[in-house]
PDB file of N, CA and C in Angstrom:
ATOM      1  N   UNK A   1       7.445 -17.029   6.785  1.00  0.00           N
ATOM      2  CA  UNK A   1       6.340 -17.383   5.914  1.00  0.00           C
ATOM      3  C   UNK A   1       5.709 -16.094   5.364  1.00  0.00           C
ATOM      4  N   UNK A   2       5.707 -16.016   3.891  1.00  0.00           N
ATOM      5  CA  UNK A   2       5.051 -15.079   3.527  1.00  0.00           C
ATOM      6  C   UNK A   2       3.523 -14.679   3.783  1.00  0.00           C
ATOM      7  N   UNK A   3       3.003 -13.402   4.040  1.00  0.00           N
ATOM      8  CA  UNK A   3       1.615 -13.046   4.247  1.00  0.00           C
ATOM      9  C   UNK A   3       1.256 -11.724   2.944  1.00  0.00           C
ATOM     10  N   UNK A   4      -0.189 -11.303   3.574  1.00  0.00           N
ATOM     11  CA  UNK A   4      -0.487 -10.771   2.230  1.00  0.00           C
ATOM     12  C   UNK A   4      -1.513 -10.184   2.872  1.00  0.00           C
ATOM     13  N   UNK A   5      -1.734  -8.649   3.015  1.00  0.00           N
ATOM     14  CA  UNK A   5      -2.847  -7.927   3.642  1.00  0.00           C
ATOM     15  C   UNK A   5      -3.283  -6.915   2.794  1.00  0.00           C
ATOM     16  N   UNK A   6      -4.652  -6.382   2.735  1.00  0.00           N
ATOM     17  CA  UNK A   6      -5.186  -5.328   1.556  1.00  0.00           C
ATOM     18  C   UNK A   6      -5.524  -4.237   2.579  1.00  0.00           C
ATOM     19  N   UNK A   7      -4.960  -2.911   2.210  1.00  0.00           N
ATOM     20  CA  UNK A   7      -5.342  -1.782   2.717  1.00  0.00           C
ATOM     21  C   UNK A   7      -5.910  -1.134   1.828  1.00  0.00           C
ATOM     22  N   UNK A   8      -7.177  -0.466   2.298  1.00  0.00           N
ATOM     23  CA  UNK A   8      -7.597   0.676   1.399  1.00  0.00           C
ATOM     24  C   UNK A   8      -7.357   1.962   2.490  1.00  0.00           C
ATOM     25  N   UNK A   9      -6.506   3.045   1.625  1.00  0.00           N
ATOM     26  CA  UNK A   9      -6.628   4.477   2.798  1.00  0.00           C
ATOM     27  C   UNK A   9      -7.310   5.618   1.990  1.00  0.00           C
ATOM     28  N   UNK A  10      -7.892   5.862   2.948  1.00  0.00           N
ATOM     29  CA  UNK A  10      -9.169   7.157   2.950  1.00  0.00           C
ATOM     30  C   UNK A  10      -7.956   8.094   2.655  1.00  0.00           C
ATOM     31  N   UNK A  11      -8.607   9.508   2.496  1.00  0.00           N
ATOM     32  CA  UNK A  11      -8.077  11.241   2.341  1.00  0.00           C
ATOM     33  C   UNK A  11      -7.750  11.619   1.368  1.00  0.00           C
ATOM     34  N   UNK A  12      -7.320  12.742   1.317  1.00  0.00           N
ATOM     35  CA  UNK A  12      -6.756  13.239  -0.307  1.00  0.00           C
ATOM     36  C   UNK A  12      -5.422  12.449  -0.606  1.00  0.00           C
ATOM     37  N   UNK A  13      -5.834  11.243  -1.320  1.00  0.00           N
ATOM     38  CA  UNK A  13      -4.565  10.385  -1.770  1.00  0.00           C
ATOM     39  C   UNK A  13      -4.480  10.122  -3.006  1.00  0.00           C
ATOM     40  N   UNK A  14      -4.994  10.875  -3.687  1.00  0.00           N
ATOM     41  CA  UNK A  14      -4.891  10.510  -5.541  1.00  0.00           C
ATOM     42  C   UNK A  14      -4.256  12.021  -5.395  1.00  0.00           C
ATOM     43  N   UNK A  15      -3.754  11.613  -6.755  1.00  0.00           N
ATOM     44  CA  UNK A  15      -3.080  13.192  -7.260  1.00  0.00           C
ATOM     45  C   UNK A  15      -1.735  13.903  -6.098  1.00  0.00           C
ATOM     46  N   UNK A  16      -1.968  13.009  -5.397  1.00  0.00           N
ATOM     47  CA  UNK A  16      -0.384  13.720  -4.885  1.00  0.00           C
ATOM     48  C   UNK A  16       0.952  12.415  -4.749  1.00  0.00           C
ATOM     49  N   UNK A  17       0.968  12.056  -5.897  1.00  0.00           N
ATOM     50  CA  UNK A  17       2.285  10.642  -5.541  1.00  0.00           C
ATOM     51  C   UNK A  17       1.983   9.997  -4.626  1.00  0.00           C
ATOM     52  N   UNK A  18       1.116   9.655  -4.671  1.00  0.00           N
ATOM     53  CA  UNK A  18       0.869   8.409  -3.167  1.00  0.00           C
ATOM     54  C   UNK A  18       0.965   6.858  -3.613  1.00  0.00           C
ATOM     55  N   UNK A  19       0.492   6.334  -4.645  1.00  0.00           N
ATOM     56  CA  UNK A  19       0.662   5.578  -5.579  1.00  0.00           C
ATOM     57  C   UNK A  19       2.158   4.985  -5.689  1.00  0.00           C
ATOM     58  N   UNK A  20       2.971   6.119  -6.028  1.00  0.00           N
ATOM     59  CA  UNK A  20       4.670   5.740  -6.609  1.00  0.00           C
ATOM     60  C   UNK A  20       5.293   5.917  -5.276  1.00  0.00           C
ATOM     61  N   UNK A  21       5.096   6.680  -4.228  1.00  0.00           N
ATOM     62  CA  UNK A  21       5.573   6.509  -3.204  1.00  0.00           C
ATOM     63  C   UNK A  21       5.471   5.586  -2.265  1.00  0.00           C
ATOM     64  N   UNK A  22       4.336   4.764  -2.320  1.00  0.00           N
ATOM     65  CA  UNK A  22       3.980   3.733  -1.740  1.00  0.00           C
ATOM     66  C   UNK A  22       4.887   2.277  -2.857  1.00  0.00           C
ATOM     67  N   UNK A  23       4.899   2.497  -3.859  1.00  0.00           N
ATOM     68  CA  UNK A  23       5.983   1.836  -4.522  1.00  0.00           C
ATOM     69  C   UNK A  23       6.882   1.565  -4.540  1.00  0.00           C
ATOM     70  N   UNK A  24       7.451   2.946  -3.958  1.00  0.00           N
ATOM     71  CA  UNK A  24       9.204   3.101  -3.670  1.00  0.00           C
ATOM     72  C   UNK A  24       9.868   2.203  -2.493  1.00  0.00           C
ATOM     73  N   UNK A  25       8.979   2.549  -1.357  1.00  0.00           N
ATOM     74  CA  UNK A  25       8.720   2.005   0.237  1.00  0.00           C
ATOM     75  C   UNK A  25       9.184   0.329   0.127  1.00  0.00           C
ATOM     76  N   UNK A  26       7.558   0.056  -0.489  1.00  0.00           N
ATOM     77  CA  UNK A  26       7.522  -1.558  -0.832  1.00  0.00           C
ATOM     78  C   UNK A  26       8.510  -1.915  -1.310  1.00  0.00           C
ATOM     79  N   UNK A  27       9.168  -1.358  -2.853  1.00  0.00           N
ATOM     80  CA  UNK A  27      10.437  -2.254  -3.276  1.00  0.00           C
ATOM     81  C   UNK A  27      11.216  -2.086  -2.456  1.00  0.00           C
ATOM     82  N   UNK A  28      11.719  -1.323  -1.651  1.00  0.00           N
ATOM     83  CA  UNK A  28      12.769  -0.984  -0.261  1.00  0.00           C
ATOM     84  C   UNK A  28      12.643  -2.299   0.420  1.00  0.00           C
ATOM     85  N   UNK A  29      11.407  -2.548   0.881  1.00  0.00           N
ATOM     86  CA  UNK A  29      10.991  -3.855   1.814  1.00  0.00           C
ATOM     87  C   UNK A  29      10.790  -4.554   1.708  1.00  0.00           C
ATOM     88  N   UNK A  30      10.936  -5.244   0.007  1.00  0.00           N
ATOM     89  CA  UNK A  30      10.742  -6.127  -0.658  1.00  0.00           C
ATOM     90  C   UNK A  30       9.693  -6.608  -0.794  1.00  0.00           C
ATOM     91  N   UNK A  31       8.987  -6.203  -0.586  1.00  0.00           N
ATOM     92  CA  UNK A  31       7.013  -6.278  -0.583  1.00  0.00           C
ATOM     93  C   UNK A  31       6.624  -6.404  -2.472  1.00  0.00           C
ATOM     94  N   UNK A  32       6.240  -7.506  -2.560  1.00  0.00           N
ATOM     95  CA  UNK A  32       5.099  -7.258  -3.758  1.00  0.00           C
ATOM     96  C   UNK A  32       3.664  -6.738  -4.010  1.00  0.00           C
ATOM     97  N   UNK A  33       3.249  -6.565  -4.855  1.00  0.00           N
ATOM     98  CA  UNK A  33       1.839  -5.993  -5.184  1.00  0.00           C
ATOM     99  C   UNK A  33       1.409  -5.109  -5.757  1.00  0.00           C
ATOM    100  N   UNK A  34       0.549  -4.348  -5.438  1.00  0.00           N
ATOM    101  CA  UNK A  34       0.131  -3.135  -6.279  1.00  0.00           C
ATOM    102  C   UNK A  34      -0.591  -1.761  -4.998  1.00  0.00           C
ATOM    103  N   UNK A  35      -0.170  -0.670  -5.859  1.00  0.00           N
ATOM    104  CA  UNK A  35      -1.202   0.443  -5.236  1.00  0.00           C
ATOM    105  C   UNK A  35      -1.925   0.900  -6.795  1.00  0.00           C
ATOM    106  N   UNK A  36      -3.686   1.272  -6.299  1.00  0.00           N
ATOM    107  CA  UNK A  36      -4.496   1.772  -7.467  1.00  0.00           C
ATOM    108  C   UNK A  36      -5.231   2.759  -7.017  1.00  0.00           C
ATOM    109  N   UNK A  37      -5.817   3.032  -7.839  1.00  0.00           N
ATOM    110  CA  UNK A  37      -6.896   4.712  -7.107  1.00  0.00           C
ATOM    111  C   UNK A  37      -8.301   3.374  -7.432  1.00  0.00           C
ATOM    112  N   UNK A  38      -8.936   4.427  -6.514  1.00  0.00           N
ATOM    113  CA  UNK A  38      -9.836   3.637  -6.561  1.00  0.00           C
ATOM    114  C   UNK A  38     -11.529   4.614  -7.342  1.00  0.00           C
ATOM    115  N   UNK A  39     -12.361   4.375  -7.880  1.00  0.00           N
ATOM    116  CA  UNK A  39     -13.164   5.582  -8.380  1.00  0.00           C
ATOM    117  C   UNK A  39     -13.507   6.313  -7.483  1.00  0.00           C
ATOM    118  N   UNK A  40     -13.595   5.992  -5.970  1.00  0.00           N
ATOM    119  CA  UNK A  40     -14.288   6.703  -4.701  1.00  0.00           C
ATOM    120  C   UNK A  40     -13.211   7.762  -4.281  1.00  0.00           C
ATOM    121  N   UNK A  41     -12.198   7.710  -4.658  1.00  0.00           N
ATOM    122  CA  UNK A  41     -10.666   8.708  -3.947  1.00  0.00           C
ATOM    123  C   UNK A  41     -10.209   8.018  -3.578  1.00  0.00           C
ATOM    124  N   UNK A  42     -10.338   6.502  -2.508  1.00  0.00           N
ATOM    125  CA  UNK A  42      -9.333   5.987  -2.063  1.00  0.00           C
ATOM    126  C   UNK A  42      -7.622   5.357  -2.829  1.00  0.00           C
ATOM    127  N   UNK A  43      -7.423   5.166  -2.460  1.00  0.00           N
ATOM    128  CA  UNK A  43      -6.433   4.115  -2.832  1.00  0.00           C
ATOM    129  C   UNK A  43      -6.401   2.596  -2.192  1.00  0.00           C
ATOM    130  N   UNK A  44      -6.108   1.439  -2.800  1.00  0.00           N
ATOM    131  CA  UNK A  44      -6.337  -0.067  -2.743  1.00  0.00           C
ATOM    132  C   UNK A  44      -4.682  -0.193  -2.831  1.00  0.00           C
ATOM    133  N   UNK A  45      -3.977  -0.854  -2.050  1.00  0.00           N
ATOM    134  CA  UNK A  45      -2.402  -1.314  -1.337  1.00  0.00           C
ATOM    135  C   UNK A  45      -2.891  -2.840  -1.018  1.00  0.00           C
ATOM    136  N   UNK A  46      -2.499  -3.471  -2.126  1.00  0.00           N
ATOM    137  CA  UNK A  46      -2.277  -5.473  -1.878  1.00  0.00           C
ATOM    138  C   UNK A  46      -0.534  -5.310  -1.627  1.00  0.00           C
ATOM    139  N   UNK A  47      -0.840  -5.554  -0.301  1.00  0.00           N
ATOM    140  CA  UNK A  47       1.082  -6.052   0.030  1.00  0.00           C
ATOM    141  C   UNK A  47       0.990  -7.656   0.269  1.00  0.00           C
ATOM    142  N   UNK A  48       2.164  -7.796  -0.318  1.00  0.00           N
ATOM    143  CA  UNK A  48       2.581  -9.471  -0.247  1.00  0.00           C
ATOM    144  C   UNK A  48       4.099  -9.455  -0.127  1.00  0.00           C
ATOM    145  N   UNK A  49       4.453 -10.376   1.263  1.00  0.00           N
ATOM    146  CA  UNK A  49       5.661 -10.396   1.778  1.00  0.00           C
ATOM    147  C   UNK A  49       6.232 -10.692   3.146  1.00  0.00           C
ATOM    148  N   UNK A  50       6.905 -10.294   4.072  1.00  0.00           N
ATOM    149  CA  UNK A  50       7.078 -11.042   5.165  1.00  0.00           C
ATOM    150  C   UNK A  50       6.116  -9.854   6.585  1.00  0.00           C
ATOM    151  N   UNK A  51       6.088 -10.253   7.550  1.00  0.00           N
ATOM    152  CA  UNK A  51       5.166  -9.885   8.161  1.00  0.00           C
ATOM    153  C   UNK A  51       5.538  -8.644   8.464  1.00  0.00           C
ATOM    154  N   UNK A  52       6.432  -8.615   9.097  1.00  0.00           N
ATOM    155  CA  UNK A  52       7.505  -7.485   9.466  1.00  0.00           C
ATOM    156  C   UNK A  52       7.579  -6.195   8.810  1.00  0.00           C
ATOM    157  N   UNK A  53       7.825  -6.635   7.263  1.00  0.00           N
ATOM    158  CA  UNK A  53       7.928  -5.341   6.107  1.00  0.00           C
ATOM    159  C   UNK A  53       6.613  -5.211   5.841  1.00  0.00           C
ATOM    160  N   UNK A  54       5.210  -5.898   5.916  1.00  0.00           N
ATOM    161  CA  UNK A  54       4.131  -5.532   5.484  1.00  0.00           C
ATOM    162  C   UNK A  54       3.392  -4.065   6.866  1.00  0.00           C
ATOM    163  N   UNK A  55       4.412  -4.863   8.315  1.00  0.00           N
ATOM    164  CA  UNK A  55       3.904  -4.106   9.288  1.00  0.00           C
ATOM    165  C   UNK A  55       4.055  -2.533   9.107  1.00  0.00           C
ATOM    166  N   UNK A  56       5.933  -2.247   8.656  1.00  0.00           N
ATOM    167  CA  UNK A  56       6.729  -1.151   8.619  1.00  0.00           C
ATOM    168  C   UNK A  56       5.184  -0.146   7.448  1.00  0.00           C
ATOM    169  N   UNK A  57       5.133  -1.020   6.213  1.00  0.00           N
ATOM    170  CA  UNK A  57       4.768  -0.062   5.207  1.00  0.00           C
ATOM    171  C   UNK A  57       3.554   0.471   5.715  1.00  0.00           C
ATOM    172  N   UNK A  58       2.484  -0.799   6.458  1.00  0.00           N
ATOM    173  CA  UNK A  58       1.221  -0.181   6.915  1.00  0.00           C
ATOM    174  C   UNK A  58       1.287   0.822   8.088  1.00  0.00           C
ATOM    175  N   UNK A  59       2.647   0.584   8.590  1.00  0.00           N
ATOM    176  CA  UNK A  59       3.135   2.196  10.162  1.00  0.00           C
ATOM    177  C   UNK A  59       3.320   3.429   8.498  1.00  0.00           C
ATOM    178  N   UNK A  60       3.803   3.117   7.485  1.00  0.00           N
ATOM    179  CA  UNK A  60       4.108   4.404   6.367  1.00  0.00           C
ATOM    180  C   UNK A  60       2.612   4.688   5.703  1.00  0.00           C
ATOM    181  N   UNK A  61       1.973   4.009   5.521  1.00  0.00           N
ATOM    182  CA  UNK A  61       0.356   4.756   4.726  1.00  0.00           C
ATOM    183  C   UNK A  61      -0.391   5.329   5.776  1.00  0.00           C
ATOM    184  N   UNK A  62      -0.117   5.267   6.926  1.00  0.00           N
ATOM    185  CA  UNK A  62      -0.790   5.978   7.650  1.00  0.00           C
ATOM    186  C   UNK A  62      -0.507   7.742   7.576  1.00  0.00           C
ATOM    187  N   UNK A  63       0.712   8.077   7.419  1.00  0.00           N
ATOM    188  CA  UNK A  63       1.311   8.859   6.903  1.00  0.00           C
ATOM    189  C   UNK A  63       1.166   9.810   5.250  1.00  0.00           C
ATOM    190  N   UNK A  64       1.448   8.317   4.668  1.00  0.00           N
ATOM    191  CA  UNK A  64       1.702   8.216   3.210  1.00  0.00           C
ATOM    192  C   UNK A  64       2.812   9.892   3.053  1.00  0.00           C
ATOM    193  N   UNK A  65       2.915  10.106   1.578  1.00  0.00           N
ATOM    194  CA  UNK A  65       4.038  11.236   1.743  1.00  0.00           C
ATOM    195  C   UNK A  65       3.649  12.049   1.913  1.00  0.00           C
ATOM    196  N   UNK A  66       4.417  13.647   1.399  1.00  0.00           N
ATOM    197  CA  UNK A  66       4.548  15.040   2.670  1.00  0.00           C
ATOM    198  C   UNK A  66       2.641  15.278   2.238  1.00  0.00           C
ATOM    199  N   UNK A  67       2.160  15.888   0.164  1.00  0.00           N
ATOM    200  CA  UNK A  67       1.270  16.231   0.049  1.00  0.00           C
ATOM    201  C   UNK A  67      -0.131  15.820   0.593  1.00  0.00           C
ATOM    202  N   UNK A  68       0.210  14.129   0.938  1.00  0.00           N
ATOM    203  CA  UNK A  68      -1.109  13.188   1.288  1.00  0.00           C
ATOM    204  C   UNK A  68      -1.478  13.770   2.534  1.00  0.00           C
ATOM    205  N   UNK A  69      -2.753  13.976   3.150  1.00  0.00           N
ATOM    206  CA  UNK A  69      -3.898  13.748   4.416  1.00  0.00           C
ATOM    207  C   UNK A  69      -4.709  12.384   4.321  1.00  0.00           C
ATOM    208  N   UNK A  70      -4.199  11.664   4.806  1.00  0.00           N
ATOM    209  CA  UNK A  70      -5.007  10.147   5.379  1.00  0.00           C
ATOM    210  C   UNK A  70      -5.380   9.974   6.350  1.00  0.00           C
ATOM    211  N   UNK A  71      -7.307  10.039   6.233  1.00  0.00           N
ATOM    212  CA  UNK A  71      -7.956  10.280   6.862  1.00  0.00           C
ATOM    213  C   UNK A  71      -8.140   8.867   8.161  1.00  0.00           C
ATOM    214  N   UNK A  72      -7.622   8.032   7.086  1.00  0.00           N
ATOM    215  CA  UNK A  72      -8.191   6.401   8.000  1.00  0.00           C
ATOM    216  C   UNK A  72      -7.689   5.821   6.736  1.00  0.00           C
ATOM    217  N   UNK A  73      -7.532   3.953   7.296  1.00  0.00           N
ATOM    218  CA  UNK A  73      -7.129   2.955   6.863  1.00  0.00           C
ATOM    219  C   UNK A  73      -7.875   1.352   7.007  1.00  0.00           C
ATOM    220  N   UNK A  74      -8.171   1.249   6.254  1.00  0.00           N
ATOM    221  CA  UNK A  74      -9.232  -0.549   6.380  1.00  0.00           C
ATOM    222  C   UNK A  74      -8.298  -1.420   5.641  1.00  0.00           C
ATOM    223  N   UNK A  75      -7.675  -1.957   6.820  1.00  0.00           N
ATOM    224  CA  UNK A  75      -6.621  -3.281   6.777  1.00  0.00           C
ATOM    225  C   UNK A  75      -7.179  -4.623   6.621  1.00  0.00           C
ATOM    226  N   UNK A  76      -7.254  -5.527   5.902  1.00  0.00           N
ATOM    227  CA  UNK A  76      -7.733  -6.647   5.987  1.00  0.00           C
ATOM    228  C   UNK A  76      -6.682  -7.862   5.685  1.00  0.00           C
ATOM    229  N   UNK A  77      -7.276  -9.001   5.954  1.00  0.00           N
ATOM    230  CA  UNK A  77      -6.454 -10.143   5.729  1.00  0.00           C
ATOM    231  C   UNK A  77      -6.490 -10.270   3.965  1.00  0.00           C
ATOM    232  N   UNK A  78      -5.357 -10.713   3.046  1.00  0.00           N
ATOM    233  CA  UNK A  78      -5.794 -11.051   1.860  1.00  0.00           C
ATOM    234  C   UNK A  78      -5.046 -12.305   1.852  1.00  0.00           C
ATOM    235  N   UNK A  79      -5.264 -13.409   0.103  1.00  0.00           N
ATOM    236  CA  UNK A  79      -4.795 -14.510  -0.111  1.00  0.00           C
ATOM    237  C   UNK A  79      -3.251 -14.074  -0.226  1.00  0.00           C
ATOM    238  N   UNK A  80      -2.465 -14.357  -0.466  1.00  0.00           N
ATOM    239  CA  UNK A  80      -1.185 -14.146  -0.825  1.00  0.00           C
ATOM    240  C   UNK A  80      -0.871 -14.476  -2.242  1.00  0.00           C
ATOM    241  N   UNK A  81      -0.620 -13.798  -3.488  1.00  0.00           N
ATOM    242  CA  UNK A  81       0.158 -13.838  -4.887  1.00  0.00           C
ATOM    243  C   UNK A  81       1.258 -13.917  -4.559  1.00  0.00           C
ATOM    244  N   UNK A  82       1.644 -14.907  -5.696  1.00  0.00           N
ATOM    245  CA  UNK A  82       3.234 -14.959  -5.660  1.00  0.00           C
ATOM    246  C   UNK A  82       3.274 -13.561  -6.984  1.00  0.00           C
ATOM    247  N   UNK A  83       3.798 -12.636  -6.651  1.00  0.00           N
ATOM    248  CA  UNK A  83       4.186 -11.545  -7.698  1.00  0.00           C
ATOM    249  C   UNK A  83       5.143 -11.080  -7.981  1.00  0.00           C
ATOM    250  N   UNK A  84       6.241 -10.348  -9.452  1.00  0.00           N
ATOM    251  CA  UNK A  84       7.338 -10.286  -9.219  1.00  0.00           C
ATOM    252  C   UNK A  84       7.684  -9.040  -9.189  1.00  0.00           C
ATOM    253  N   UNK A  85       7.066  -7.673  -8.749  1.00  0.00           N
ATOM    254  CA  UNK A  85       6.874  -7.028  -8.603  1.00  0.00           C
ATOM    255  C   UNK A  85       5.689  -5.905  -7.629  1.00  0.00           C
ATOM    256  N   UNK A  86       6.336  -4.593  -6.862  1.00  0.00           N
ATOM    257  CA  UNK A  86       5.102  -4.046  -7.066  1.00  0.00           C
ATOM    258  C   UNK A  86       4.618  -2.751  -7.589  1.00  0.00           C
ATOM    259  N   UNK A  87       3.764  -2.652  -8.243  1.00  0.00           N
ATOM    260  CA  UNK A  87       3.010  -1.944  -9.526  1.00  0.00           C
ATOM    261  C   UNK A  87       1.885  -0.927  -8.771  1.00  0.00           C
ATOM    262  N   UNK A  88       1.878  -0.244  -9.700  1.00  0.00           N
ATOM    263  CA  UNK A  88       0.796   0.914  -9.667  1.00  0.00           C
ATOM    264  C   UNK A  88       0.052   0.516 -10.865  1.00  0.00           C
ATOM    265  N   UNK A  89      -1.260   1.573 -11.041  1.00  0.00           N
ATOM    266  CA  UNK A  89      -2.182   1.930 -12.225  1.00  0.00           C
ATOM    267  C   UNK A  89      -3.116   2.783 -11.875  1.00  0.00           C
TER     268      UNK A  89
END
């Protein structure tokens, strides 16, 4: 059964590919949704998909790639979109 959780992660995560790399991941895991900057620095991650691959990507933003420092992560429950893709902006 598909699920659908919203992360926002804290640290220097704009301006270093965190966005398209978190993109790359998801289509790997077949995850839909989006990553966005957010005006505060964060970044906003709506994953939609099976529980498993939503788990893997949220063990990867903790991380995020080599340039990112992520300071912290606020995981929440979200509705689930059916989407056919996932997108940045």
């Amino acid at each position: 059964m598909p699920s659908a959780r919203l992360f926002t992660v804290k640290g220097r995560v704009q301006g270093v590919f965190f966005r398209d790399s978190t993109r790359r991941i998801a289509e790997s895991l077949e995850i839909t949704g989006y990553a966005i900057n957010l005006p505060n620095g964060d970044v906003e991650v709506l994953a939609c998909g099976g529980r498993a691959a939503i788990a893997e990507l949220a063990a990867w933003l903790q991380q995020g790639p080599r340039m990112a420092r992520v300071s912290g992560i606020i995981e929440r429950e979200a509705d689930y979109e059916d989407r056919k893709a996932f997108t940045t902006r």
